[in-house]
Protein backbone atom coordinates (compact mmCIF):
# COMPACT_ATOMS: atom_id res chain seq x y z
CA UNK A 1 11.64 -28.66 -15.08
CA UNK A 2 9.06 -25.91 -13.88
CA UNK A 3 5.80 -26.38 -14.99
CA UNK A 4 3.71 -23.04 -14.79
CA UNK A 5 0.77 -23.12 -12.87
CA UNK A 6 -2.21 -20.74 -12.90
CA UNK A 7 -2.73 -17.63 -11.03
CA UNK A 8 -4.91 -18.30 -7.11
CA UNK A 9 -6.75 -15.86 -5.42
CA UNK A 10 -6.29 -14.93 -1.81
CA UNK A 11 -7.65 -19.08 -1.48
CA UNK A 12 -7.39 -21.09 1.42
CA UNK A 13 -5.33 -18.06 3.55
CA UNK A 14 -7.98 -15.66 3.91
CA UNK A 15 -8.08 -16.48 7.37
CA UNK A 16 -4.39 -14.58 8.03
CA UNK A 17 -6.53 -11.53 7.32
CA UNK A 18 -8.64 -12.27 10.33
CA UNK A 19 -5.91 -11.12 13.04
CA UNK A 20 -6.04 -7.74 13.70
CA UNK A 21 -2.63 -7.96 15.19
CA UNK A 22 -1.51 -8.24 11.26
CA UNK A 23 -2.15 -4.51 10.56
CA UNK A 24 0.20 -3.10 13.79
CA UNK A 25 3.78 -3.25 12.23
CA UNK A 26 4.82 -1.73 15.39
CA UNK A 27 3.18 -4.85 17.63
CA UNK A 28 6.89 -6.26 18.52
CA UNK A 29 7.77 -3.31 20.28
CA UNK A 30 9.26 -1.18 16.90
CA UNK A 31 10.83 2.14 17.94
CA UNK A 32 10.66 5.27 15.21
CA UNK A 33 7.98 7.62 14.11
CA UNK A 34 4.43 5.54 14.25
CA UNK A 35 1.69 6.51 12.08
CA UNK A 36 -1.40 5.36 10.75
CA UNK A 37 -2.10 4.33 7.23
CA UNK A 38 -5.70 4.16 6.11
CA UNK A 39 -8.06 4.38 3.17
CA UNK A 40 -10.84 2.52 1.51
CA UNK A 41 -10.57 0.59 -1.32
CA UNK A 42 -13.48 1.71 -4.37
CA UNK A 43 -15.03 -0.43 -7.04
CA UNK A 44 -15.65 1.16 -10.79
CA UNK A 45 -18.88 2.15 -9.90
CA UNK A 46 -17.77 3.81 -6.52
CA UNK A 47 -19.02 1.18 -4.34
CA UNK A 48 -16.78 0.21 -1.60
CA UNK A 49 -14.96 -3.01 -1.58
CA UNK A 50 -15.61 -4.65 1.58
CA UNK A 51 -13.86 -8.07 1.03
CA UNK A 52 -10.63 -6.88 -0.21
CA UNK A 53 -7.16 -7.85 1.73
CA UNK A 54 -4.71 -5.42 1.59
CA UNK A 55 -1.13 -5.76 2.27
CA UNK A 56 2.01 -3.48 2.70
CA UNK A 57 5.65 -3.88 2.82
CA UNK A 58 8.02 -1.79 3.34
CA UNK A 59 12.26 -1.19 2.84
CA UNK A 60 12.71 1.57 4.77
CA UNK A 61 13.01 1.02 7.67
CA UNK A 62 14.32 -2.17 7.41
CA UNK A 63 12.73 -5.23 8.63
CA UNK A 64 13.71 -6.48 12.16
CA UNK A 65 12.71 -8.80 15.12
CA UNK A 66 10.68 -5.73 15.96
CA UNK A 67 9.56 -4.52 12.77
CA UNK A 68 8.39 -7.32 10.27
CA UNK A 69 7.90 -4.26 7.69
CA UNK A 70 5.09 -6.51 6.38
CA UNK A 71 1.32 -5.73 7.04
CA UNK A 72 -2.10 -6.99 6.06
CA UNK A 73 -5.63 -6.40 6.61
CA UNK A 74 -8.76 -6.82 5.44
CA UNK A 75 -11.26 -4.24 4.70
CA UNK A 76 -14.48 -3.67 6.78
CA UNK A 77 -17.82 -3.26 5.34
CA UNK A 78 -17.41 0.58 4.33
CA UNK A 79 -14.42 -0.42 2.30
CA UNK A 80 -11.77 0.85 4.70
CA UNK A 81 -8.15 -0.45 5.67
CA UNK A 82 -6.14 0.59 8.60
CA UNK A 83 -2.50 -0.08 9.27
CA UNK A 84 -0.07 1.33 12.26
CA UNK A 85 3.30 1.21 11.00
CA UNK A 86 6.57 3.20 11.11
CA UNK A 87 7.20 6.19 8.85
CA UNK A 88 9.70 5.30 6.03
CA UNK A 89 12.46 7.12 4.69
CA UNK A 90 14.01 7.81 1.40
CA UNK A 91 15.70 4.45 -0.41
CA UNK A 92 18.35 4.08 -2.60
CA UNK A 93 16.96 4.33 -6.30
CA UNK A 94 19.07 3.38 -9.68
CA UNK A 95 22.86 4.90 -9.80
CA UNK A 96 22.22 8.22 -7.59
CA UNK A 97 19.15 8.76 -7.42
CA UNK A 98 17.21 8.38 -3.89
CA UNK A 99 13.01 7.04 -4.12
CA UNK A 100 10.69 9.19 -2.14
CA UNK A 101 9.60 7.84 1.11
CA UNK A 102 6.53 5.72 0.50
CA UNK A 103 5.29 1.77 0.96
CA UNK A 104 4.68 -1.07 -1.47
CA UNK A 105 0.81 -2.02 -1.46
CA UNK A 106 -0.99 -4.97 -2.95
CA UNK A 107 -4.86 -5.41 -3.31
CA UNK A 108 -6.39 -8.67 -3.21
CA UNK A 109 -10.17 -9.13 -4.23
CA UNK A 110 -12.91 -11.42 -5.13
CA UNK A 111 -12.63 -10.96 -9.33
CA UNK A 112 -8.83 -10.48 -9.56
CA UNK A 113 -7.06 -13.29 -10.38
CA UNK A 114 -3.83 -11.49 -9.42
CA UNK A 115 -3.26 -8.85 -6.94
CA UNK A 116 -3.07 -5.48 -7.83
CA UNK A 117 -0.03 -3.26 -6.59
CA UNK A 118 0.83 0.10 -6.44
CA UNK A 119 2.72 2.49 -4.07
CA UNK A 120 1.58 5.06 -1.14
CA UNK A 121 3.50 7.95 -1.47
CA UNK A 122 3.62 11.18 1.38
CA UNK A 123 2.08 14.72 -0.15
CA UNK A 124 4.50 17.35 0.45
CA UNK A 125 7.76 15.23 0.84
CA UNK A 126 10.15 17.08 -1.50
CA UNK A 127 11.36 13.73 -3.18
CA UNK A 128 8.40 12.97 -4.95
CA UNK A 129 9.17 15.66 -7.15
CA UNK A 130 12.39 13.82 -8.26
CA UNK A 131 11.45 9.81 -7.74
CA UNK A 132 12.17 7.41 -10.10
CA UNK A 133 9.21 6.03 -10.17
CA UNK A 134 6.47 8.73 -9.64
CA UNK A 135 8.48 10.74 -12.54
CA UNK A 136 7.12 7.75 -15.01
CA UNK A 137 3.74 8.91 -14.43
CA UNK A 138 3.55 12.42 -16.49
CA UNK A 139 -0.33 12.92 -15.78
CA UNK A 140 -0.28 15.11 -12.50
CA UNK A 141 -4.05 13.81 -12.36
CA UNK A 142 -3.07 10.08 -12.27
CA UNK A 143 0.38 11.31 -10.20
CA UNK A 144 -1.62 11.90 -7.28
CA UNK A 145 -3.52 8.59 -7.22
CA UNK A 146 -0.29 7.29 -5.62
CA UNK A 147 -0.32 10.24 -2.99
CA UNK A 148 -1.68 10.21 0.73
CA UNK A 149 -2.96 12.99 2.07
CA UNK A 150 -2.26 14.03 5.79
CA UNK A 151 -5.50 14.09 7.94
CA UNK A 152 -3.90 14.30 11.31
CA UNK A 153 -0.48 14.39 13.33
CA UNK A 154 -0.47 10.82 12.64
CA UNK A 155 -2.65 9.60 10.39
CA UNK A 156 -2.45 9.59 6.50
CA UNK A 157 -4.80 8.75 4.11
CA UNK A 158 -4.71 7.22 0.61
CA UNK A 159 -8.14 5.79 -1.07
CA UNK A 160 -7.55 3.04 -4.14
CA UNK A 161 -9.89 3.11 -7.35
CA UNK A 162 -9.67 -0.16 -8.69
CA UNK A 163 -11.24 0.96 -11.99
CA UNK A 164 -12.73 3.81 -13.35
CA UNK A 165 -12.23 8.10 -14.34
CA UNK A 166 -9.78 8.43 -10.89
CA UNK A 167 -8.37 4.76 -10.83
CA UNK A 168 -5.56 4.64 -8.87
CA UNK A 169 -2.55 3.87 -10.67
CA UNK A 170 -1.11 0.05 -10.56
CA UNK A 171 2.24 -0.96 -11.79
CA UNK A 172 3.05 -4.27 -13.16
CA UNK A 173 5.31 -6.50 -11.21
């Protein structure tokens, strides 16, 4: 018989967060199209979050010996993440349809008895106009709470509202 059990925080393995080698999904030697992932993670009153962990995952591509397609990090005291990783590409959805690239998030921080997650979609990839998921969202506002925003060759950016008039969408799991 399973017995339920109630929800932990981050607990006793903060300390994974502490290895920087955690945020390079390309650290075993992955071959592809790096880039960087980064943001900062914002309270409800704007203030950044600078004990948060976050975490990604990944499907596409597909987790190897040289690509775990798992990441994590904590944030520094600005509020900011940073991840290297591989870029994804579109994933099987329901029946035909196809899911925009994008990566699987989760947000762990002192108050939330449960991590938060959401998704970290690519602005200007011509599937987002057509995934599965994004398409639930019919606010264009809220719609682009899941969207990163290219600030280099390289490097793409997607802040996370935990609360507030721009909150950054979360989905329930």
């Amino acid at each position: 018989m399973l017995v339920a059990t109630s929800n932990q925080t981050i607990g006793p393995y903060w300390h994974l967060i502490e290895d920087p080698a955690w945020a390079d999904l390309t650290r075993f030697g992955a071959d592809g199209d790096k880039i960087v992932l980064a943001g900062a993670v914002f309270d409800g009153a704007g203030d950044s979050v600078a004990d948060a962990a976050i975490e990604i995952w990944q499907t596409s591509p597909p987790a190897s010996e040289r690509f775990p397609a798992f990441g994590r990090c904590r944030t520094d005291a600005a509020g900011s993440f940073r991840f290297m990783t591989l870029r994804p590409g579109p994933v099987a959805g329901l029946g035909n349809t196809q899911q925009a690239p994008h990566v699987a998030v989760s947000i762990f921080a002192r108050g939330l008895l449960r991590a938060l997650t959401t998704r970290l979609y690519f602005e200007d990839d011509p599937l987002n106009e057509t995934d599965p998921v994004l398409s639930l969202i019919d606010d264009q506002t809220r719609r682009r709470t899941l969207i990163a925003r290219k600030v280099s060759s390289d490097t793409w950016r997607l802040d996370i509202r935990l609360q507030g008039g721009n909150e950054t969408v979360f989905m329930e799991i």
